[in-house]
Protein backbone atom coordinates (compact mmCIF):
# COMPACT_ATOMS: atom_id res chain seq x y z
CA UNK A 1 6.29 -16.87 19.28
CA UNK A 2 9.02 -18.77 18.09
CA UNK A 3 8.73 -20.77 14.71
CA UNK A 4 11.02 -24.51 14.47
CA UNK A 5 11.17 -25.86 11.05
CA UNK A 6 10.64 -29.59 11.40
CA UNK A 7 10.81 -32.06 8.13
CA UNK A 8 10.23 -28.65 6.27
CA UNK A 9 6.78 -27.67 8.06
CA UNK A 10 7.09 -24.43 10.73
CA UNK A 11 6.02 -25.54 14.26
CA UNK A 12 4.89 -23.11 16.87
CA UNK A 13 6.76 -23.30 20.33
CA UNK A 14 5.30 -21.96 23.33
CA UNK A 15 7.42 -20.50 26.54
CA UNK A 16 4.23 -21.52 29.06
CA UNK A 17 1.15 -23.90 27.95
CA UNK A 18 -0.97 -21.74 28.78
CA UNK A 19 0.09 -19.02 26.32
CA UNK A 20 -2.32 -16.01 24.77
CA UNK A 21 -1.78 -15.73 20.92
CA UNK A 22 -1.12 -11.94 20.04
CA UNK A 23 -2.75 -10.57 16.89
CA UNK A 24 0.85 -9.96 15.72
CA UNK A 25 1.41 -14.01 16.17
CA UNK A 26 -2.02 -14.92 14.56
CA UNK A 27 -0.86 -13.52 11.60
CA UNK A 28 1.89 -14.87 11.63
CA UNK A 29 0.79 -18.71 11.66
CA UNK A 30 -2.64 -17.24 9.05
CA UNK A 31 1.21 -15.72 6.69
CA UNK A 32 2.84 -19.49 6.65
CA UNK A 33 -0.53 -20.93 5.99
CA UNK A 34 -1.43 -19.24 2.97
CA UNK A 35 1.92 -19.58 1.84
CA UNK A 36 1.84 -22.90 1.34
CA UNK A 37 -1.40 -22.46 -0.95
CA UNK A 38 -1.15 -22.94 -4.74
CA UNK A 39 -0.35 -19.22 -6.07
CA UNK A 40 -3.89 -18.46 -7.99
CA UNK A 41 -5.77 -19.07 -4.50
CA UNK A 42 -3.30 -16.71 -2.62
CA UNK A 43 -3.37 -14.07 -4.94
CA UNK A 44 -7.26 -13.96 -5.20
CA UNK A 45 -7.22 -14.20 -1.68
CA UNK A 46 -5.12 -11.63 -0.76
CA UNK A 47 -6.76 -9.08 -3.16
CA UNK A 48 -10.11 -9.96 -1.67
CA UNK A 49 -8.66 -9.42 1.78
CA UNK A 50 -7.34 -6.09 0.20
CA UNK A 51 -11.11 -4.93 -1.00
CA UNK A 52 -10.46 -5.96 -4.34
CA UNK A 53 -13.54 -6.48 -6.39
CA UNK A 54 -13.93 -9.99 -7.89
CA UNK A 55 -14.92 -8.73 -11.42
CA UNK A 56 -10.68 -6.46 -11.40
CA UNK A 57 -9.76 -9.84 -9.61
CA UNK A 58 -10.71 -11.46 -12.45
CA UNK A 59 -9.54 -9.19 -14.96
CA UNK A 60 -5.94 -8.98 -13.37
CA UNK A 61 -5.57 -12.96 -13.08
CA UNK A 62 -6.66 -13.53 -16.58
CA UNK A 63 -9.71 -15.34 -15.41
CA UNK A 64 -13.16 -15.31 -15.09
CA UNK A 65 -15.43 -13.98 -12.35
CA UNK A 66 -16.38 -17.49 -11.91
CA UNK A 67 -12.99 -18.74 -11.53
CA UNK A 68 -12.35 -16.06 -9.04
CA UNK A 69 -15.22 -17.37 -6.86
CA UNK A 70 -13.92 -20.86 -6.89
CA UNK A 71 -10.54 -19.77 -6.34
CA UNK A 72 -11.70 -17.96 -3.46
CA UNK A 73 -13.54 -20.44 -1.75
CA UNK A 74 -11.21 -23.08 -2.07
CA UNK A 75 -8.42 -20.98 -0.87
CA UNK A 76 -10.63 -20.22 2.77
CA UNK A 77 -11.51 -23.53 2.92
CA UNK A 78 -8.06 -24.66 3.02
CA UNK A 79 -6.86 -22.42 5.05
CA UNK A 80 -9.80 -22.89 7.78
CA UNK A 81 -8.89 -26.53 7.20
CA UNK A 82 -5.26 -26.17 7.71
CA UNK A 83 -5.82 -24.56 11.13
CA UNK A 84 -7.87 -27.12 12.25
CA UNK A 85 -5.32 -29.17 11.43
CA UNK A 86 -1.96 -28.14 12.49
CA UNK A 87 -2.92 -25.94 15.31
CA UNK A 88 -6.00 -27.75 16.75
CA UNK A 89 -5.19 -25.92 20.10
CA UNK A 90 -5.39 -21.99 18.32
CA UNK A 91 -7.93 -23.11 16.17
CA UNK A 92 -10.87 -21.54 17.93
CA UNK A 93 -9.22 -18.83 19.03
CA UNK A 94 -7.92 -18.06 15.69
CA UNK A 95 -11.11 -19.03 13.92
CA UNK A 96 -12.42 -16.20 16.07
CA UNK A 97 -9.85 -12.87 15.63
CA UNK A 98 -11.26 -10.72 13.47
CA UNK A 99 -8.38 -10.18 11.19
CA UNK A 100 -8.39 -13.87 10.31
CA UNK A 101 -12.31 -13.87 9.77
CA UNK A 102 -11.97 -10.86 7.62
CA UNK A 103 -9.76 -13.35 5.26
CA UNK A 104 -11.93 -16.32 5.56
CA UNK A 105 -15.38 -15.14 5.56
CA UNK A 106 -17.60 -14.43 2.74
CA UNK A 107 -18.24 -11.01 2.10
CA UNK A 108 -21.79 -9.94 0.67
């Protein structure tokens, strides 16, 4: 997949319409996405994506647990947003990979 930048915001272009998303591309559009979060909700996401527990989350960020928590679910609900959004075509099938869900989901 190749990536335009268009009034500063990446567009996907497709050779064929009916194009299959790779895992490698999914990524890439789920990378530019959180990106363009505030820097808190990345970094708590990523280290939850990474295992991280919330309480060394917190304690690493100079937070609270609590904090962490909101961070965290305002950070996947953007992002799940932002999908929706800007790639309402992908959105299901991205919604659905694995690797994406394992960054968006809850984990209990």
């Amino acid at each position: 997949m190749r990536l335009q930048e268009t009034a500063g915001e990446p567009i996907p272009t497709y050779q064929q319409p009916a194009h299959i998303v790779s895992t490698e591309e999914k990524l890439e559009i789920v990378e530019l996405l959180i990106a363009q979060l505030p820097e808190k909700q990345q970094k708590v996401l990523l280290f939850s994506a990474n295992e991280v527990p919330q309480k060394k989350i917190a304690e690493q960020l100079n937070i609270t647990k609590g904090n962490v928590k909101v961070l965290l679910h305002r950070a996947r609900e953007r992002l799940k947003k932002q999908l929706v959004t800007r790639y309402p075509e992908m959105a299901a099938e991205l919604l659905s990979s694995e690797t994406i869900q394992s960054l968006l989901l809850e984990k209990t």
